[in-house]
Protein backbone atom coordinates (compact mmCIF):
# COMPACT_ATOMS: atom_id res chain seq x y z
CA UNK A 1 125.61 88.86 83.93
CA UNK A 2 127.96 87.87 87.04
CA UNK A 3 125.94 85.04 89.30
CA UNK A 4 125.77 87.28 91.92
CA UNK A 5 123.93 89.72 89.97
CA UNK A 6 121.66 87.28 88.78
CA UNK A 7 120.56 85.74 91.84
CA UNK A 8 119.92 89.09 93.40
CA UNK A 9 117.65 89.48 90.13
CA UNK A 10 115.78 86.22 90.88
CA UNK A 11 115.55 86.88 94.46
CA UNK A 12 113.60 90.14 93.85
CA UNK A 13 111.14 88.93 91.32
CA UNK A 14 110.46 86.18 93.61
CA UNK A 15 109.64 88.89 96.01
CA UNK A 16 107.70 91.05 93.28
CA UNK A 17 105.80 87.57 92.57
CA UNK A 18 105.33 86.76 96.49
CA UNK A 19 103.67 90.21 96.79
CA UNK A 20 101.77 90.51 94.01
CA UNK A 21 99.76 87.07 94.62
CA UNK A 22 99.18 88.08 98.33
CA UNK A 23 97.52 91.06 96.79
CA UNK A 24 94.96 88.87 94.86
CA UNK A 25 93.17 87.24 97.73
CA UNK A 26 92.08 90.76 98.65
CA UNK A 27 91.62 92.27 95.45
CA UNK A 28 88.95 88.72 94.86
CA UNK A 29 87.00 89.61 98.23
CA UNK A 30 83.92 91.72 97.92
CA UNK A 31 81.19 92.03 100.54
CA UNK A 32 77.61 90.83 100.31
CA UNK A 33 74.26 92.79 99.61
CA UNK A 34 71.44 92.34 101.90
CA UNK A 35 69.05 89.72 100.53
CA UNK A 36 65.58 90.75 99.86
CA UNK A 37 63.90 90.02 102.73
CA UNK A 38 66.49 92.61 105.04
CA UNK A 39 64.88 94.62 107.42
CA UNK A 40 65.00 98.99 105.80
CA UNK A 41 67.20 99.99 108.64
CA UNK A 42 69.63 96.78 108.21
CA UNK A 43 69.91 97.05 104.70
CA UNK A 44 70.57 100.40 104.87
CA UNK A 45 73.47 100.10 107.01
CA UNK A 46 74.51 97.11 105.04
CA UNK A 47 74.61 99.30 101.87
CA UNK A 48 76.43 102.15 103.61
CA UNK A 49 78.76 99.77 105.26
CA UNK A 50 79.31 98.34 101.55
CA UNK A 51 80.24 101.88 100.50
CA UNK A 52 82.88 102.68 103.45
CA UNK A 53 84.33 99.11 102.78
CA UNK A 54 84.77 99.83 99.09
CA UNK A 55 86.52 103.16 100.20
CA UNK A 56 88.72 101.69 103.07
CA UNK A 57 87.55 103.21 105.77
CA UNK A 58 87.31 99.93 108.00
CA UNK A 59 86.12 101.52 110.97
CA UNK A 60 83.20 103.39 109.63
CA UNK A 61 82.68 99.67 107.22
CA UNK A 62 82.77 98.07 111.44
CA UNK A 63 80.07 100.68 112.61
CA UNK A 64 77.71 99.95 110.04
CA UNK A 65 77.75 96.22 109.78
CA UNK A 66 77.62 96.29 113.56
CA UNK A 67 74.38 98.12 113.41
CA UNK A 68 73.00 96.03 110.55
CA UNK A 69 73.35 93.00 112.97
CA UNK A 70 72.01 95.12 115.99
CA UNK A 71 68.72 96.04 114.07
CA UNK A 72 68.44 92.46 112.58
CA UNK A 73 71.04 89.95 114.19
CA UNK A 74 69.96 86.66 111.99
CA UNK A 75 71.42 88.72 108.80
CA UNK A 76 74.24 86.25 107.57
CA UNK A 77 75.53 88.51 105.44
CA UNK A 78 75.99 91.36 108.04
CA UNK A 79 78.25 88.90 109.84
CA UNK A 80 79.91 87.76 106.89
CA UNK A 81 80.51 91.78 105.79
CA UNK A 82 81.84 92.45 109.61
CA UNK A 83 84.05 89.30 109.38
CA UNK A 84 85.80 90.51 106.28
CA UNK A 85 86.15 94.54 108.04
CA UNK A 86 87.47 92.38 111.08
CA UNK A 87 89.84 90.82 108.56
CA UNK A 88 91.18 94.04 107.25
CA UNK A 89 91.47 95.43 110.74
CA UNK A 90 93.71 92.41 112.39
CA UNK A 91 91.09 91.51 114.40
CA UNK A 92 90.99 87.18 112.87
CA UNK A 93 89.46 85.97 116.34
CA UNK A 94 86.63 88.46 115.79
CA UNK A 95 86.60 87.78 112.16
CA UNK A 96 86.31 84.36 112.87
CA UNK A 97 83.43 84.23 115.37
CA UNK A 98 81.51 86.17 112.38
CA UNK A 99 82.14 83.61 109.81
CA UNK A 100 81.07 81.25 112.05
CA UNK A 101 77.97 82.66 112.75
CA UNK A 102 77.10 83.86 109.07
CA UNK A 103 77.32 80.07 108.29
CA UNK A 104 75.02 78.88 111.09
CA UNK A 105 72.80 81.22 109.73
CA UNK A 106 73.45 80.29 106.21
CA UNK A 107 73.38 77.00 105.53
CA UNK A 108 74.70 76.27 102.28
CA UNK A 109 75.59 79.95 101.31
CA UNK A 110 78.58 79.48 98.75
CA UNK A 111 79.78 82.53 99.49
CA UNK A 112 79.86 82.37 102.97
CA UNK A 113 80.92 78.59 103.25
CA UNK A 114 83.82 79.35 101.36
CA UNK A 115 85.65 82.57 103.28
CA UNK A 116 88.78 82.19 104.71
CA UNK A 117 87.46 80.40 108.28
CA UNK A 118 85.64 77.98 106.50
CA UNK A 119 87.72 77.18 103.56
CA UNK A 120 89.14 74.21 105.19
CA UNK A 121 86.22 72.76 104.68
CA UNK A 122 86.59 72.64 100.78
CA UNK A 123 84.69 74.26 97.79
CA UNK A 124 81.04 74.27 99.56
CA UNK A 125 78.51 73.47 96.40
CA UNK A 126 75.34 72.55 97.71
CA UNK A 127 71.77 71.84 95.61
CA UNK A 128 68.77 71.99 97.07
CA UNK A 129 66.85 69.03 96.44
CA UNK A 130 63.24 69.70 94.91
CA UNK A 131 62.56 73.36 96.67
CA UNK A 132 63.84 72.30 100.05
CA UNK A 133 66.49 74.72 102.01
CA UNK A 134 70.02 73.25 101.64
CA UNK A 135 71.19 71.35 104.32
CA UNK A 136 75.15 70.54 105.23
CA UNK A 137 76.73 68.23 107.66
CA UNK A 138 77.40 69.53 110.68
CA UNK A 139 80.82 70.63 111.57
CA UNK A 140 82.37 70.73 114.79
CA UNK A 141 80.67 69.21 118.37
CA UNK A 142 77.52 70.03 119.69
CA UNK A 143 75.70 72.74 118.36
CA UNK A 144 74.18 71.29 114.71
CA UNK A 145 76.41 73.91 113.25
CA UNK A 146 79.94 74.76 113.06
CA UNK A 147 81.84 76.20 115.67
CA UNK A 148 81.04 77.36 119.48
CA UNK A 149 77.24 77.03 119.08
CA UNK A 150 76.26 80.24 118.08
């Protein structure tokens, strides 16, 4: 094989291989279940929202997180859900502000503590010690939580 031909080979793997791994950030994100302790209507809409963000429709996904957190707006993982819709849509400065508030509202949540806003922070394991509610450092300036204070 000529070197011409062969580089144009490698090249276009390498482009195969460039695509293919930023397919398997999305393919690892799923969204969260309402805990047990959701309000009906919230989890509802969680669980619909769930469905449509399954399916791809982002904008129906948007509508019912958004309601989720309008019937019960301490639901971390409403936020989180919305955050990752936000994501899909190109909307990362929404996105973010989500993430941000699911983990002021979920201390310690792996899940949470570890999207793509808060990754920075490294692989969030936290143990509770003896029953007690984890507790993390605060990060960021003058709200006890991360971010703008929410």
């Amino acid at each position: 094989m000529p070197s011409t031909s062969w580089n144009t080979g490698a090249i276009i793997v390498c482009l195969i291989g460039i695509g293919a791994c930023g397919g398997l950030d999305n393919a690892a994100v799923s969204t969260l279940r309402p805990p047990g302790g959701a309000a009906p209507d919230a989890a509802a809409s969680m669980q619909q929202g769930n469905r449509a963000f399954a399916a791809g429709q982002w904008a129906d996904a948007r509508a019912r997180y958004e309601h989720a957190i309008k019937t019960q707006p301490t639901l971390a993982e409403a936020h989180y859900n919305l955050a990752l819709t936000l994501d899909r849509l190109g909307r990362q400065p929404e996105a973010d502000d989500h993430y941000i508030r699911a983990a002021n509202l979920a201390p310690g949540h792996s899940v949470i503590w570890n999207s793509r806003k808060l990754r920075r922070y490294g692989d969030v394991t936290v143990k509770p010690k003896s029953g007690a509610a984890p507790v993390l450092p605060a990060i960021g300036s003058g709200s006890g939580g991360i971010g703008r204070g929410f």
